[in-house]
PDB file of N, CA and C in Angstrom:
ATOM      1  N   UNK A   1     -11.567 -38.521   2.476  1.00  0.00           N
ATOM      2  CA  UNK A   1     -10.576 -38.352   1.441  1.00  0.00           C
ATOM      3  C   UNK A   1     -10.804 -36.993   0.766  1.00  0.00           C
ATOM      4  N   UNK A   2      -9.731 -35.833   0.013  1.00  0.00           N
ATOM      5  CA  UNK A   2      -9.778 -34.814   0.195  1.00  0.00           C
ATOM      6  C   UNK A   2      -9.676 -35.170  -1.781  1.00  0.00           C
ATOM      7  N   UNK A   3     -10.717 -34.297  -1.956  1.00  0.00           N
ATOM      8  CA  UNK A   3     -11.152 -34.226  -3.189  1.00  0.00           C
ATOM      9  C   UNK A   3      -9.562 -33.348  -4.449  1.00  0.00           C
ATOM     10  N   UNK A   4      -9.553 -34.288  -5.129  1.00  0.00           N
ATOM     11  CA  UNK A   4      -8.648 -33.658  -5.825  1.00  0.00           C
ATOM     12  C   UNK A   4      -8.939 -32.938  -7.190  1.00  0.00           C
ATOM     13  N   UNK A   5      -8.267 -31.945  -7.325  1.00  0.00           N
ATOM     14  CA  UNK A   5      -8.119 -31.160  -8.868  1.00  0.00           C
ATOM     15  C   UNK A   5      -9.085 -30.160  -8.620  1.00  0.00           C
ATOM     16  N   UNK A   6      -9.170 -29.677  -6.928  1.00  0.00           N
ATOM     17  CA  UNK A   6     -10.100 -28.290  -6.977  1.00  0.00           C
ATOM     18  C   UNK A   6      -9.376 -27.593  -6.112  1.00  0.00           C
ATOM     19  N   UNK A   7      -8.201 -27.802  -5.720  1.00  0.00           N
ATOM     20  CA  UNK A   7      -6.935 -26.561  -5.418  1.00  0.00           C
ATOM     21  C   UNK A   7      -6.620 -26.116  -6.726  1.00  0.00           C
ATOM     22  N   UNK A   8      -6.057 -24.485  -6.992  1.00  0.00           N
ATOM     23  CA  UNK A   8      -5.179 -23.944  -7.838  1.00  0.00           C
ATOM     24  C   UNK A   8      -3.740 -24.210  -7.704  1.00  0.00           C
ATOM     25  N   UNK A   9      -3.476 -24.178  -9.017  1.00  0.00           N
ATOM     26  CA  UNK A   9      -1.947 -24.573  -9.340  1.00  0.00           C
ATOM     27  C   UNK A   9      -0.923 -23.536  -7.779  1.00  0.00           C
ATOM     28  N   UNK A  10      -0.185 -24.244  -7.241  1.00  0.00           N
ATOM     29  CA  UNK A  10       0.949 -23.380  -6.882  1.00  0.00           C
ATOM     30  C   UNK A  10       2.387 -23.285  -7.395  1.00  0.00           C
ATOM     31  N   UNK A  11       2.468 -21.788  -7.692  1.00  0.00           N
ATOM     32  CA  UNK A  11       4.087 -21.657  -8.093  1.00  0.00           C
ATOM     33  C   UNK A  11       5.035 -21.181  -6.608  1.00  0.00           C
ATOM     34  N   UNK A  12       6.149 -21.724  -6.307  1.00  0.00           N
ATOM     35  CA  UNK A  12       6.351 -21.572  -5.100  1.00  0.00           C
ATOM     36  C   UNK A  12       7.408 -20.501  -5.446  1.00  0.00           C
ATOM     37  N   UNK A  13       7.775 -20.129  -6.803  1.00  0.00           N
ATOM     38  CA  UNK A  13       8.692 -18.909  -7.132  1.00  0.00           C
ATOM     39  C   UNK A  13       8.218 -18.188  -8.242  1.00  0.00           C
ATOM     40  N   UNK A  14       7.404 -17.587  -7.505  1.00  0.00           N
ATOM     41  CA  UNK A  14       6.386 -16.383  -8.638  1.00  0.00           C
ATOM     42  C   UNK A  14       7.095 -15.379  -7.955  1.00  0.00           C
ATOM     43  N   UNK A  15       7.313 -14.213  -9.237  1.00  0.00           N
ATOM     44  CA  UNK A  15       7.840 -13.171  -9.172  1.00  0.00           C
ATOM     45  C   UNK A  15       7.072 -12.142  -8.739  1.00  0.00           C
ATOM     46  N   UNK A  16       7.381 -11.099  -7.997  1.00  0.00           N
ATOM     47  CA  UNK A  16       6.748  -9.452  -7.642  1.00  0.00           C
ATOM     48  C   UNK A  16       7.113  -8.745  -8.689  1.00  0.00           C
ATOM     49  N   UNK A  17       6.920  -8.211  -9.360  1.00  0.00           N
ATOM     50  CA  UNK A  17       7.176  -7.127 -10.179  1.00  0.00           C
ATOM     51  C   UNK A  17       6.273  -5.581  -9.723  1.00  0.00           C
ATOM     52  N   UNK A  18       7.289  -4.718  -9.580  1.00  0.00           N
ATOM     53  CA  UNK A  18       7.263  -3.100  -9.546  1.00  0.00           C
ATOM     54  C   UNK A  18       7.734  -2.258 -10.438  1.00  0.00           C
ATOM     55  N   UNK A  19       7.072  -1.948 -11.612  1.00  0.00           N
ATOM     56  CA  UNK A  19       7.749  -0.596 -12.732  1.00  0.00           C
ATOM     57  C   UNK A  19       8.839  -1.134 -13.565  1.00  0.00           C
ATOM     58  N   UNK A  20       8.082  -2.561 -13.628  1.00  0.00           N
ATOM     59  CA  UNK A  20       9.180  -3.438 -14.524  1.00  0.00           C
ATOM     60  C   UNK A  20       9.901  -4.227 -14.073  1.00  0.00           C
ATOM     61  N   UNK A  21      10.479  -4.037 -12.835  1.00  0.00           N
ATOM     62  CA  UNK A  21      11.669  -4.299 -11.788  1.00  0.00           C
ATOM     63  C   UNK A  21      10.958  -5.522 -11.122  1.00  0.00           C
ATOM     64  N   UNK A  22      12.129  -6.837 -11.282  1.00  0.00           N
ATOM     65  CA  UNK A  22      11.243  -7.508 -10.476  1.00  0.00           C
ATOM     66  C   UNK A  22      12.325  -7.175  -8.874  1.00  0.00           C
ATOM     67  N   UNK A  23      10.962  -7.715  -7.771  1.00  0.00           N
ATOM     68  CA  UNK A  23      11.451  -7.242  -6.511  1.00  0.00           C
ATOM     69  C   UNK A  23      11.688  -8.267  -5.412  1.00  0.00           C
ATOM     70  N   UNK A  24      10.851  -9.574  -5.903  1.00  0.00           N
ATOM     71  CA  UNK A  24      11.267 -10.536  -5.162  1.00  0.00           C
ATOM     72  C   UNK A  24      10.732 -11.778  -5.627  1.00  0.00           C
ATOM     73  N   UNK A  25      10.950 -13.191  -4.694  1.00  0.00           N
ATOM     74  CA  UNK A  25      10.335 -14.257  -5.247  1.00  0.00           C
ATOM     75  C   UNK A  25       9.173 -14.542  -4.163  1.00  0.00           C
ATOM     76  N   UNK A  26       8.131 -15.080  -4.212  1.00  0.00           N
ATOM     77  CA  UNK A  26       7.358 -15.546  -2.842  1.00  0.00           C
ATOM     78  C   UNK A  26       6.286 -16.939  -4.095  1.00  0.00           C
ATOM     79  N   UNK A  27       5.749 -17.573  -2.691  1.00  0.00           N
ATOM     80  CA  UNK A  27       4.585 -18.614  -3.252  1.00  0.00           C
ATOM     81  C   UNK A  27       3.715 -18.051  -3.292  1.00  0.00           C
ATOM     82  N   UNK A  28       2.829 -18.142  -4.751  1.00  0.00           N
ATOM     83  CA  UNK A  28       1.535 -17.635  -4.992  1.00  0.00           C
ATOM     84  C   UNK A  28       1.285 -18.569  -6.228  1.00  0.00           C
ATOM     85  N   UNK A  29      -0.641 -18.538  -6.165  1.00  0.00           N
ATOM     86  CA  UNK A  29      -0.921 -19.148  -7.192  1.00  0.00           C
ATOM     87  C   UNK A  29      -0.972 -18.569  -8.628  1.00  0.00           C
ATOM     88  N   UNK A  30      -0.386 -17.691  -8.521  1.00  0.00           N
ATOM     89  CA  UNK A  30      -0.268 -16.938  -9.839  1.00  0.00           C
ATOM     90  C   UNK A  30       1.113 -17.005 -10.285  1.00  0.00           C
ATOM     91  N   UNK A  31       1.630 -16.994 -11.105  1.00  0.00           N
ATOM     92  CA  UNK A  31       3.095 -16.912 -12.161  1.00  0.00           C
ATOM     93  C   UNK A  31       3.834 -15.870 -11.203  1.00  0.00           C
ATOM     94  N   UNK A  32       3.086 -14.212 -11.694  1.00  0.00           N
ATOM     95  CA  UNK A  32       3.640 -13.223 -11.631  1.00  0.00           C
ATOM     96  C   UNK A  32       2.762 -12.330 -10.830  1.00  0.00           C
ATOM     97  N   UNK A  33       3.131 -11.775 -10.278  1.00  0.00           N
ATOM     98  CA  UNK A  33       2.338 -10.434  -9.253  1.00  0.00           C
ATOM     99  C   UNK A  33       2.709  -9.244  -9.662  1.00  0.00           C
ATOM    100  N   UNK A  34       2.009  -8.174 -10.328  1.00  0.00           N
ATOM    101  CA  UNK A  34       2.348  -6.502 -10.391  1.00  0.00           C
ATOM    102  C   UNK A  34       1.803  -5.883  -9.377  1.00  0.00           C
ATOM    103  N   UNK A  35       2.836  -5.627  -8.845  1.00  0.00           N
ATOM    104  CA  UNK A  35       2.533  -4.088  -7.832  1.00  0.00           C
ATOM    105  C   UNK A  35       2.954  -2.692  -8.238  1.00  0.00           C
ATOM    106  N   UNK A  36       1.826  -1.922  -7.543  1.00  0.00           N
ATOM    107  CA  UNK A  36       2.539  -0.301  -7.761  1.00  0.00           C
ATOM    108  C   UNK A  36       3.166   0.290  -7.065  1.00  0.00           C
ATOM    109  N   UNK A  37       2.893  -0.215  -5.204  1.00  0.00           N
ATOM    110  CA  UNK A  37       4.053   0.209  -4.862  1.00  0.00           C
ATOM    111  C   UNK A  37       4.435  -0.637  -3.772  1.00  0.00           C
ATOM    112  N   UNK A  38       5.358  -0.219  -2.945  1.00  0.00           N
ATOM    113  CA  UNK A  38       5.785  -1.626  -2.112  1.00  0.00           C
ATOM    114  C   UNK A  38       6.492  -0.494  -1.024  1.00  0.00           C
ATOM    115  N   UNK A  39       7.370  -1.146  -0.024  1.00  0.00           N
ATOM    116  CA  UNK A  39       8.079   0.064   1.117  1.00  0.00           C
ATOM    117  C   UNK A  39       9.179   0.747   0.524  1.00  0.00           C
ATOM    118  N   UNK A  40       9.989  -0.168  -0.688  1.00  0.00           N
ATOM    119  CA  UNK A  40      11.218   0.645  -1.697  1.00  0.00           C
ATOM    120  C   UNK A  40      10.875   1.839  -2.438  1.00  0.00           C
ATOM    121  N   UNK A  41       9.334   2.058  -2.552  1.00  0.00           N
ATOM    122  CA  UNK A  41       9.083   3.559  -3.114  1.00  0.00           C
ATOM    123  C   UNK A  41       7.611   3.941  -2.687  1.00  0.00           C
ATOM    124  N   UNK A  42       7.363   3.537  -1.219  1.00  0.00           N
ATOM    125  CA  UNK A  42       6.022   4.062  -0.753  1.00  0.00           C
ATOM    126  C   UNK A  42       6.860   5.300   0.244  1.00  0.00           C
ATOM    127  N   UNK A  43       5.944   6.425   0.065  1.00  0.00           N
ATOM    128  CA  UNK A  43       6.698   8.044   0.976  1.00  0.00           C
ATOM    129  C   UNK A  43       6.646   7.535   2.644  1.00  0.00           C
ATOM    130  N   UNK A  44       6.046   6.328   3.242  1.00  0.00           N
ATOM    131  CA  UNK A  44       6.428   6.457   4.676  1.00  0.00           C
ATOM    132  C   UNK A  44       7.662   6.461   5.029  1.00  0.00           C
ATOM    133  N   UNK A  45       8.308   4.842   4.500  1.00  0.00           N
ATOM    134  CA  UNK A  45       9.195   4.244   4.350  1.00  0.00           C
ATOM    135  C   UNK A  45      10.475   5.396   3.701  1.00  0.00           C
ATOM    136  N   UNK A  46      10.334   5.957   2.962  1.00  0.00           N
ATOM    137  CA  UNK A  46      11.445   6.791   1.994  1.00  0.00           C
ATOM    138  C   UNK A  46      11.532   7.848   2.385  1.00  0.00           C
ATOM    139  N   UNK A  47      10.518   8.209   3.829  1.00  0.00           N
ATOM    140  CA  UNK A  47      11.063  10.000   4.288  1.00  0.00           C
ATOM    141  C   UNK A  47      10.390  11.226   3.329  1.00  0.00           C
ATOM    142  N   UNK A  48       9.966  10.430   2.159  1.00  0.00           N
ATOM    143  CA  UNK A  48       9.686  11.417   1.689  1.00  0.00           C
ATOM    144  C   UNK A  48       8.058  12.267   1.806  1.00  0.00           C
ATOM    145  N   UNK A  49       7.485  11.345   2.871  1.00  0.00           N
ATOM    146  CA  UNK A  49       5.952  12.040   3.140  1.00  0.00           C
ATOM    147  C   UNK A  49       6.304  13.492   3.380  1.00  0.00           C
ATOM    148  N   UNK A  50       4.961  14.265   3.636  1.00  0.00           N
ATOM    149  CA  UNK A  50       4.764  15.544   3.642  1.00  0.00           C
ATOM    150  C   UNK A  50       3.243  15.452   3.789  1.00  0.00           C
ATOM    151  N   UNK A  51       2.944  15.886   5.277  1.00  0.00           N
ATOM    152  CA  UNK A  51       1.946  16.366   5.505  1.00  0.00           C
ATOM    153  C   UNK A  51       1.355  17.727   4.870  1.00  0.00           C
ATOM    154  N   UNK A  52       0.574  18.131   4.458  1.00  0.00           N
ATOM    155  CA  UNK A  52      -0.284  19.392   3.990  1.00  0.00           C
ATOM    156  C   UNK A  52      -1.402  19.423   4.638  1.00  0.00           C
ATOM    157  N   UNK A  53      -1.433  20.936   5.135  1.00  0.00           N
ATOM    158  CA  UNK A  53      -2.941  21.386   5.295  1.00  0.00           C
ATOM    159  C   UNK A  53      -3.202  22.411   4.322  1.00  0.00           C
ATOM    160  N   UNK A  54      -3.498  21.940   2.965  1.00  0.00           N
ATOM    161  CA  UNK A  54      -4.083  22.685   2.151  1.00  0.00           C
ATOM    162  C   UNK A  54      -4.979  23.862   2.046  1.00  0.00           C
ATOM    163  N   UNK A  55      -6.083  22.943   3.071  1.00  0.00           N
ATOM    164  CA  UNK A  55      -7.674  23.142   3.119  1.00  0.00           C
ATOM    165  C   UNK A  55      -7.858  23.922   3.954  1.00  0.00           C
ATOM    166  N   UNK A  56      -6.681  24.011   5.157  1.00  0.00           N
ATOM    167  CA  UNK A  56      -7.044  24.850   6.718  1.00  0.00           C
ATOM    168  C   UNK A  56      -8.154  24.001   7.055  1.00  0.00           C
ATOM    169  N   UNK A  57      -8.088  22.969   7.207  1.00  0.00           N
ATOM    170  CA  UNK A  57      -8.453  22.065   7.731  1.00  0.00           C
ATOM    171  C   UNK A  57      -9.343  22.378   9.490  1.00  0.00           C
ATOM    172  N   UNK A  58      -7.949  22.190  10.346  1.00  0.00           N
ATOM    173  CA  UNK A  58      -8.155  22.763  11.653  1.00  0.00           C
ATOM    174  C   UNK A  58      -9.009  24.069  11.405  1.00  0.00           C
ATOM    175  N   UNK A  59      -8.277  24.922  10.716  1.00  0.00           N
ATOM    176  CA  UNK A  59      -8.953  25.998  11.220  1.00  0.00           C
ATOM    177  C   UNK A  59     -10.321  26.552  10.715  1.00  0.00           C
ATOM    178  N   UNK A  60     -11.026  25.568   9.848  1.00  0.00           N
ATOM    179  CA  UNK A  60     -12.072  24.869   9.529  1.00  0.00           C
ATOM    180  C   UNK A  60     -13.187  24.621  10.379  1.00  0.00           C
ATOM    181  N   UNK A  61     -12.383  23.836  11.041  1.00  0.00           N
ATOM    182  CA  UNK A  61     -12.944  23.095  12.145  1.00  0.00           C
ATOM    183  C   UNK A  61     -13.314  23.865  13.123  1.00  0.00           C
ATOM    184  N   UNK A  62     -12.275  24.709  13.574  1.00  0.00           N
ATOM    185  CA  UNK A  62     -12.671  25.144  14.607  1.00  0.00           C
ATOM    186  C   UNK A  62     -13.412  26.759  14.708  1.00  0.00           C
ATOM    187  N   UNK A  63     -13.372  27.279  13.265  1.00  0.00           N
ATOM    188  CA  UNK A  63     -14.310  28.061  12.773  1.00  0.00           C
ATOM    189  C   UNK A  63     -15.588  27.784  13.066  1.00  0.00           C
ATOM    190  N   UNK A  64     -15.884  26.269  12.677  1.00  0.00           N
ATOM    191  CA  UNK A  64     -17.395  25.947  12.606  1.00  0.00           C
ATOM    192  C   UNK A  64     -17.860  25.748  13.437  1.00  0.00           C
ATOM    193  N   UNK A  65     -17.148  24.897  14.800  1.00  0.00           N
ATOM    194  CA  UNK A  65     -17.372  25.027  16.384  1.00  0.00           C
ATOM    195  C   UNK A  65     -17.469  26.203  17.086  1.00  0.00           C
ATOM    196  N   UNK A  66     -17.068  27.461  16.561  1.00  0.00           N
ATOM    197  CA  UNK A  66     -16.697  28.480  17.344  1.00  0.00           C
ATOM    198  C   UNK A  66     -15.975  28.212  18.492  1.00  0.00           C
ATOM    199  N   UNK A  67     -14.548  27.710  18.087  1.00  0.00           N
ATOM    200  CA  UNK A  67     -13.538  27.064  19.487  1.00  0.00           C
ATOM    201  C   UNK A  67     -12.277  27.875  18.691  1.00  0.00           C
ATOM    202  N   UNK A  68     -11.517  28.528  19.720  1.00  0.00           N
ATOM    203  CA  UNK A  68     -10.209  28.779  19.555  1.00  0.00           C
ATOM    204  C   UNK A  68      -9.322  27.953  20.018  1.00  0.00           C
ATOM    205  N   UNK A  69      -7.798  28.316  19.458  1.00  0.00           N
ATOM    206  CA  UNK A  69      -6.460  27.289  19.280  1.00  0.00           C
ATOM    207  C   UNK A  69      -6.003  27.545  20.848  1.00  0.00           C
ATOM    208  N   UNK A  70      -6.500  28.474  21.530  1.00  0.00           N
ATOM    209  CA  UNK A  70      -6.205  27.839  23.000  1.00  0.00           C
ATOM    210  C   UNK A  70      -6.620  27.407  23.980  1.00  0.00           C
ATOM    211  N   UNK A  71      -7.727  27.008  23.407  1.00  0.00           N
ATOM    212  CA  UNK A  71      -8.689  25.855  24.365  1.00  0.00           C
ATOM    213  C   UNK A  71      -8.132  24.550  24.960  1.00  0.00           C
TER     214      UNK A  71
END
């Protein structure tokens, strides 16, 4: 027999909330969920990434190997 009153409460329509905004409903044992970001404003999803090589990275690298870019 399966011991009772040592599961947590489930709400089966707890809210997501993002930047105030709520974003959806899902089951969780919590009320409410805050997130910071989600795919509606993460840069993969929105196109808006941007790779940078700030650092010269590569050419870093291949400084320290003593290897050139047409190897």
């Amino acid at each position: 027999m399966p011991k009772s009153e040592i599961h947590p409460n489930w709400f089966p329509m707890a809210k997501i909330i993002c930047d105030g905004k709520p974003i959806c409903l899902v089951g969780s044992t919590k009320k409410e969920l805050q997130i910071d970001i989600w795919l509606g404003n993460h840069p993969f999803y929105t196109d808006s990434q941007v790779l940078v090589d700030s650092e010269g990275r590569v050419e870093k690298f291949m400084k320290k190997y003593q290897l050139s870019l047409a190897d």
